[in-house]
Protein backbone atom coordinates (compact mmCIF):
# COMPACT_ATOMS: atom_id res chain seq x y z
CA UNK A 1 28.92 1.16 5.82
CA UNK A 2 25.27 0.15 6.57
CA UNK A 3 24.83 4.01 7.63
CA UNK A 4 26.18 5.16 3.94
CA UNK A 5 23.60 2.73 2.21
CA UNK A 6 20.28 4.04 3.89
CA UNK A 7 21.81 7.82 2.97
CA UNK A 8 22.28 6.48 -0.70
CA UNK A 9 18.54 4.13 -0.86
CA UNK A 10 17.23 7.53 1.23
CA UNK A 11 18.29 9.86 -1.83
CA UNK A 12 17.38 7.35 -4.22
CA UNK A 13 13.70 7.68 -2.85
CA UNK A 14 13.38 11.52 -3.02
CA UNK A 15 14.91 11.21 -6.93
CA UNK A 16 11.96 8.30 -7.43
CA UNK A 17 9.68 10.65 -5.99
CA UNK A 18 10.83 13.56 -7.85
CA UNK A 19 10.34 11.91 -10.93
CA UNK A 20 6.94 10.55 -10.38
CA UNK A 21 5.60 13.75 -9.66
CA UNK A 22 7.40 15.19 -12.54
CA UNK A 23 5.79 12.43 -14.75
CA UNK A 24 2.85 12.57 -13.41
CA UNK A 25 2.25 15.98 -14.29
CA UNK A 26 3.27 15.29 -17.29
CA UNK A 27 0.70 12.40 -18.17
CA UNK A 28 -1.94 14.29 -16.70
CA UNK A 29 -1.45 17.39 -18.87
CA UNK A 30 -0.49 16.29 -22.07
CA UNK A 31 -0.08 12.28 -22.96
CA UNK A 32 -3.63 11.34 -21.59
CA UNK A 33 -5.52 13.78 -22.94
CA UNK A 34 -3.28 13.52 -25.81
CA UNK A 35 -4.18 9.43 -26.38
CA UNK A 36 -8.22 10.80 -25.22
CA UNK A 37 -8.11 12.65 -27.95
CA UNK A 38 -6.69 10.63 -30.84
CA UNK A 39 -9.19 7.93 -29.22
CA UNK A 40 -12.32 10.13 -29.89
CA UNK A 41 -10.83 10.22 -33.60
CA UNK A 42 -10.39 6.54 -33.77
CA UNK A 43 -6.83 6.24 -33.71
CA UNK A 44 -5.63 3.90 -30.98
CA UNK A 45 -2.26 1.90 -30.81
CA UNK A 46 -2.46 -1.82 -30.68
CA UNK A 47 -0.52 -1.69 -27.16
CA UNK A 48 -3.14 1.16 -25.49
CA UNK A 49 -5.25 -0.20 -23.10
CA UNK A 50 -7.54 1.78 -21.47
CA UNK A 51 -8.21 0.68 -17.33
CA UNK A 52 -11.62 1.65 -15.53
CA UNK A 53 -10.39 1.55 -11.82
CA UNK A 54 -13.03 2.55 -8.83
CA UNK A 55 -11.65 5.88 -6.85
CA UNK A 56 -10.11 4.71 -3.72
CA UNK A 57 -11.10 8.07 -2.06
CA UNK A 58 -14.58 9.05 -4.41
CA UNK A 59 -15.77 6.05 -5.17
CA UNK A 60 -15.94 6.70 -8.49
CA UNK A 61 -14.82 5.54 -12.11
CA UNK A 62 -11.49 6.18 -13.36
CA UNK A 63 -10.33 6.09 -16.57
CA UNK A 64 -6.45 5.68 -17.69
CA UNK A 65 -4.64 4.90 -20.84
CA UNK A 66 -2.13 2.33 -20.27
CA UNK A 67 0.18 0.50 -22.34
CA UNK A 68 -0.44 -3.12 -22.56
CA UNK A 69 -0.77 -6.31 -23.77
CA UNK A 70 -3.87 -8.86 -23.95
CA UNK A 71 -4.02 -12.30 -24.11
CA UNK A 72 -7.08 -14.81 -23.94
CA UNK A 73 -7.33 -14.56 -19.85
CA UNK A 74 -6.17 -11.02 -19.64
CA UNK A 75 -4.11 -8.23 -19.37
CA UNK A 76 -0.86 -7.54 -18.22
CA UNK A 77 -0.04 -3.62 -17.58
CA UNK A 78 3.19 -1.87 -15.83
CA UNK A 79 3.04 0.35 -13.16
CA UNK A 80 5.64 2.78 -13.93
CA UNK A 81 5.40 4.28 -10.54
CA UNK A 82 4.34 1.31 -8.66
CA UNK A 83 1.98 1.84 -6.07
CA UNK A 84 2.25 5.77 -5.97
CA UNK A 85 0.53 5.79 -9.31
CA UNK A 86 -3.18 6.89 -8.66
CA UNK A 87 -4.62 3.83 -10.36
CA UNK A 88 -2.19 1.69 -8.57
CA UNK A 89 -3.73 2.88 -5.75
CA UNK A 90 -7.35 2.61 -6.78
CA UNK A 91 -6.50 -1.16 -7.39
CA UNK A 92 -5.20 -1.60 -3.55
CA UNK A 93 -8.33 -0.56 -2.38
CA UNK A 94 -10.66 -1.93 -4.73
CA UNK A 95 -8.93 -4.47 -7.85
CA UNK A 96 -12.07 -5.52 -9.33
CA UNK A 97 -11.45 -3.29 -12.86
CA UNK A 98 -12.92 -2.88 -16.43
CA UNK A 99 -10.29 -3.40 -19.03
CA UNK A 100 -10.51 -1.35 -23.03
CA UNK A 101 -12.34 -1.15 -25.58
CA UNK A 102 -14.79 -3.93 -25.01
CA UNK A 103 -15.08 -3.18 -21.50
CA UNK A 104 -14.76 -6.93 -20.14
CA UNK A 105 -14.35 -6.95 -16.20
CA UNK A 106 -11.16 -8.35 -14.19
CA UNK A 107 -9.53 -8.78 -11.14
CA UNK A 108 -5.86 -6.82 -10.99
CA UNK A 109 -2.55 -7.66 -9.05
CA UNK A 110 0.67 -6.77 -8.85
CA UNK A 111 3.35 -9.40 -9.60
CA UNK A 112 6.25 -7.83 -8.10
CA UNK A 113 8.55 -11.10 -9.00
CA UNK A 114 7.63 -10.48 -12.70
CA UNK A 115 10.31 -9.07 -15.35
CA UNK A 116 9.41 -5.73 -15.98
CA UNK A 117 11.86 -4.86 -19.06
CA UNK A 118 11.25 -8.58 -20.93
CA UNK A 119 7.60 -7.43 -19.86
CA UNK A 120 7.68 -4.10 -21.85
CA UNK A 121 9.57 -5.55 -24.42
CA UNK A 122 6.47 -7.89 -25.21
CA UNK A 123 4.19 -4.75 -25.66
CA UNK A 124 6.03 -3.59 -28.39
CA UNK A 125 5.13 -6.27 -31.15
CA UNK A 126 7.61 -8.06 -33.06
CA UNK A 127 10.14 -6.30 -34.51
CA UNK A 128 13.36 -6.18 -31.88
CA UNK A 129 13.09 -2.24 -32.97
CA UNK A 130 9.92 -1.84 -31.79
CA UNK A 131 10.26 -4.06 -28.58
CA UNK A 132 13.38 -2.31 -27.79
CA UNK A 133 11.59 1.38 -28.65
CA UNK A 134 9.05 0.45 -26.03
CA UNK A 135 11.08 -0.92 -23.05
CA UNK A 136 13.26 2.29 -23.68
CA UNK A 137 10.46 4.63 -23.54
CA UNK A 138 9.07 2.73 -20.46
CA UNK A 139 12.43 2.88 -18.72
CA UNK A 140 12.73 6.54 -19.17
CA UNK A 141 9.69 7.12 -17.78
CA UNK A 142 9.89 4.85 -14.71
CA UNK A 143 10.62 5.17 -10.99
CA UNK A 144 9.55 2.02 -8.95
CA UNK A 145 7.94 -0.29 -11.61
CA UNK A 146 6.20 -3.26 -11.22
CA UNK A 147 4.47 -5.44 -13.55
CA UNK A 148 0.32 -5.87 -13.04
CA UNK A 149 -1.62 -8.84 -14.21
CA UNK A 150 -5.63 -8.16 -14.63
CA UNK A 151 -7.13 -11.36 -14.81
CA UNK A 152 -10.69 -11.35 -16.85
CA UNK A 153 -13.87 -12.45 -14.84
């Protein structure tokens, strides 16, 4: 029995990695420059948030358009990928960030006891149709999610 589990959490893994680097590709080659590009035109959703990490491996900036929600003391973001996500793992090495569009500095960490679909629901606004639009959209895009609180400095 315990035998059939690791075979079914070891498949589980490669489909989680599948899809990440499916995604990833994906984000890299179309939605960010995509959301770049509306940004240099001036149209920005309310729930974009752009993140300034430090490259773990370079040492230098990194841009990324995330969805997300601000409040007085900061941001929180999701992770879709968790930790294999390139920022993700810019904020391991180094979590002192730059948050959006008036660049105000932070400290980031993942809350992995946090709800990530009540989460994404409260990026969406407040219409049930939109909160329920964006926790969809997040879901589908997801592998090993986990919820990221950048705290302002």
């Amino acid at each position: 029995m315990v035998h059939r589990r690791v075979q079914l959490m070891a498949v589980d893994t490669r489909k989680a990695v599948r899809k990440f680097r499916f995604e990833r590709q994906l984000g890299r080659l179309m939605f960010n420059p995509l959301v770049a590009a509306l940004d240099k035109i001036g149209v920005r959703a309310s729930s974009v948030v752009e993140l300034e990490t430090v490259g773990a491996k370079t040492g230098l900036p990194r841009r990324v358009p995330l969805t997300g929600r601000a409040d007085d003391t900061g941001v929180w973001v999701i992770s879709q990928h968790g930790r294999r996500a390139g920022w993700a793992h810019n904020i391991t090495a180094n979590p002192n960030v730059r948050v959006g569009n008036e660049w105000r500095t932070g400290t980031a960490a993942f809350v992995p006891d946090d709800d990530v679909v009540a989460r994404a629901r409260s990026f969406g606004g407040h219409s049930k149709l939109s909160q329920s639009a964006t926790a969809l959209g997040m879901r589908a895009l997801q592998s090993d999610p986990i919820s990221v609180r950048i705290t302002y400095t």
